[in-house]
C-alpha atoms as a PDB file:
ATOM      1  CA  UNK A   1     161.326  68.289 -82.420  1.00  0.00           C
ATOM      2  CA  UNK A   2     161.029  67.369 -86.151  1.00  0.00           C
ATOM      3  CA  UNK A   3     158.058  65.666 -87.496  1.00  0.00           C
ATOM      4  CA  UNK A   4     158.276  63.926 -90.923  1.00  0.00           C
ATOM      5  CA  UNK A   5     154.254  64.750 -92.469  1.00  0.00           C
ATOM      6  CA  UNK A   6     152.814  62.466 -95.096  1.00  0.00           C
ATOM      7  CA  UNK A   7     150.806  63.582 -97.474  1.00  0.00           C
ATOM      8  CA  UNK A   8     148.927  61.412 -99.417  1.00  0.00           C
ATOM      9  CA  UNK A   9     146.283  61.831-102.335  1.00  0.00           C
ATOM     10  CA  UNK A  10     145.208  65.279-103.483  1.00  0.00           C
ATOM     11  CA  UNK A  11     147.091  66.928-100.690  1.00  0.00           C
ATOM     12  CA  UNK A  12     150.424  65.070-102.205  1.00  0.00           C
ATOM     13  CA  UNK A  13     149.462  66.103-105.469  1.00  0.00           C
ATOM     14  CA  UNK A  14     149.005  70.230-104.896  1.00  0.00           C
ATOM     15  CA  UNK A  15     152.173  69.949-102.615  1.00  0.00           C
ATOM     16  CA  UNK A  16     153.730  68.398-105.706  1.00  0.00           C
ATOM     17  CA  UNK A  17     155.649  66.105-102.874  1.00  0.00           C
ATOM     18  CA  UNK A  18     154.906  63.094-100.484  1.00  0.00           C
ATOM     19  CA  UNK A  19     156.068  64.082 -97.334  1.00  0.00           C
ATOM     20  CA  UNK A  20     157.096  67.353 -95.365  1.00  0.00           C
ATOM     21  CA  UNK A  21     159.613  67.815 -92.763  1.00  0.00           C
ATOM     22  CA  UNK A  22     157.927  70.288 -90.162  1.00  0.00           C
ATOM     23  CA  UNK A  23     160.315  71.925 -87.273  1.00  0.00           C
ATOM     24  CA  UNK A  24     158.105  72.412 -83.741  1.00  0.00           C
ATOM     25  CA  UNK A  25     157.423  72.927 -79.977  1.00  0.00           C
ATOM     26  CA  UNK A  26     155.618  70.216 -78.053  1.00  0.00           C
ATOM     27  CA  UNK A  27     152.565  70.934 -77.401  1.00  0.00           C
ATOM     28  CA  UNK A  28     152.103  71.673 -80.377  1.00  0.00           C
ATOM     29  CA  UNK A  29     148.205  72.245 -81.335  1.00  0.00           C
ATOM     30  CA  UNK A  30     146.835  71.133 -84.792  1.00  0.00           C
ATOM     31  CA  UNK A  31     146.287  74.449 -85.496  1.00  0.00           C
ATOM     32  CA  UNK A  32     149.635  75.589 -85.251  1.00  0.00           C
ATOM     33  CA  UNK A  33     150.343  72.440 -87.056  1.00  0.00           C
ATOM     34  CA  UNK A  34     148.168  73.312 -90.290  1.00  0.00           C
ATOM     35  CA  UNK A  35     149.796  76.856 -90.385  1.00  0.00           C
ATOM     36  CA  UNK A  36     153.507  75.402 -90.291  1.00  0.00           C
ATOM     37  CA  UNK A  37     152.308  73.178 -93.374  1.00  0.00           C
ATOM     38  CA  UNK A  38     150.683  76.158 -94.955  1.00  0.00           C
ATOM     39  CA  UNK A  39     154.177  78.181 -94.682  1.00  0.00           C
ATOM     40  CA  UNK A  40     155.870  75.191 -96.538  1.00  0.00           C
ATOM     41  CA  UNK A  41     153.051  74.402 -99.135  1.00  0.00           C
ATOM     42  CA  UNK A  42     150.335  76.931 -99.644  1.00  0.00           C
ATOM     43  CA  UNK A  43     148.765  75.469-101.982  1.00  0.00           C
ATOM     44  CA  UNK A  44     147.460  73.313 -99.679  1.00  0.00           C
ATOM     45  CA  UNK A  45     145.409  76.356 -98.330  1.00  0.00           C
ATOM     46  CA  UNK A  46     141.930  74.788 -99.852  1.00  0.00           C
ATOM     47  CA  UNK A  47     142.238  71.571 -98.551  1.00  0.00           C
ATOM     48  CA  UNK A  48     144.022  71.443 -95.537  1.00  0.00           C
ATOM     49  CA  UNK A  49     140.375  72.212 -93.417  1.00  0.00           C
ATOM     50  CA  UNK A  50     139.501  68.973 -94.509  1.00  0.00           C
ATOM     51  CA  UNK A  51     142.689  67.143 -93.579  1.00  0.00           C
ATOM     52  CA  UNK A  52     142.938  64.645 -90.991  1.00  0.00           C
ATOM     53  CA  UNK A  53     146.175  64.110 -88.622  1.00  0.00           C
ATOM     54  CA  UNK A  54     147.305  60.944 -87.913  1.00  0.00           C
ATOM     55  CA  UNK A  55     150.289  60.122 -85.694  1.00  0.00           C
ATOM     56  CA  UNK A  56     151.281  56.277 -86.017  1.00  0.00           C
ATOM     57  CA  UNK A  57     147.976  55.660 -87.089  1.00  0.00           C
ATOM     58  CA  UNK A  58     146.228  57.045 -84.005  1.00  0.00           C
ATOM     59  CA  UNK A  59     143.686  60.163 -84.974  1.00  0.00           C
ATOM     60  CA  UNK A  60     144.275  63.162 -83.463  1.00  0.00           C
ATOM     61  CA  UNK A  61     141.919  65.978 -83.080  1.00  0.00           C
ATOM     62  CA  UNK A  62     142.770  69.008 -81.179  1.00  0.00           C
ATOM     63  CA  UNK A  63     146.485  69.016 -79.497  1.00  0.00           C
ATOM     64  CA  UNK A  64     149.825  66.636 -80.084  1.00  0.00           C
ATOM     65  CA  UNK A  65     151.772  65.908 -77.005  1.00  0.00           C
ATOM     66  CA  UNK A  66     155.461  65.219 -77.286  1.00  0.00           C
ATOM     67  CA  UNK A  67     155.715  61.191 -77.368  1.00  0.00           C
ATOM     68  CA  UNK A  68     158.746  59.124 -78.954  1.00  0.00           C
ATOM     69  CA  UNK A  69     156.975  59.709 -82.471  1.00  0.00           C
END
């Protein structure tokens, strides 16, 4: 499945773009999220910790099941 990832505010700023196209397996933890970003961006490396996931505006915390995102 392909996610489209927003970035917004200092995160869109270090990845010097507002959204990343991200290529995964469902489930897919948040973990393995974070390092898929990092592979794309890592300049994002600092922040990314303190990043929060969102999926249609519903916080996630741990583990992304495969829904009709």
């Amino acid at each position: 499945m392909t996610l489209q990832v927003k970035l917004f505010a200092a995160a869109a700023q270090l990845a010097d773009a507002d959204q990343l196209t991200v290529t995964c397996q469902f489930p897919l933890t948040l973990q393995q999220l974070r390092s898929q970003i990092l592979e794309q961006k890592p300049a994002l490396a600092a922040i990314i910790p303190f990043c929060r996931i969102a999926v249609r505006s519903e916080e996630h915390t741990s583990e992304l099941q495969s829904r009709a995102y």
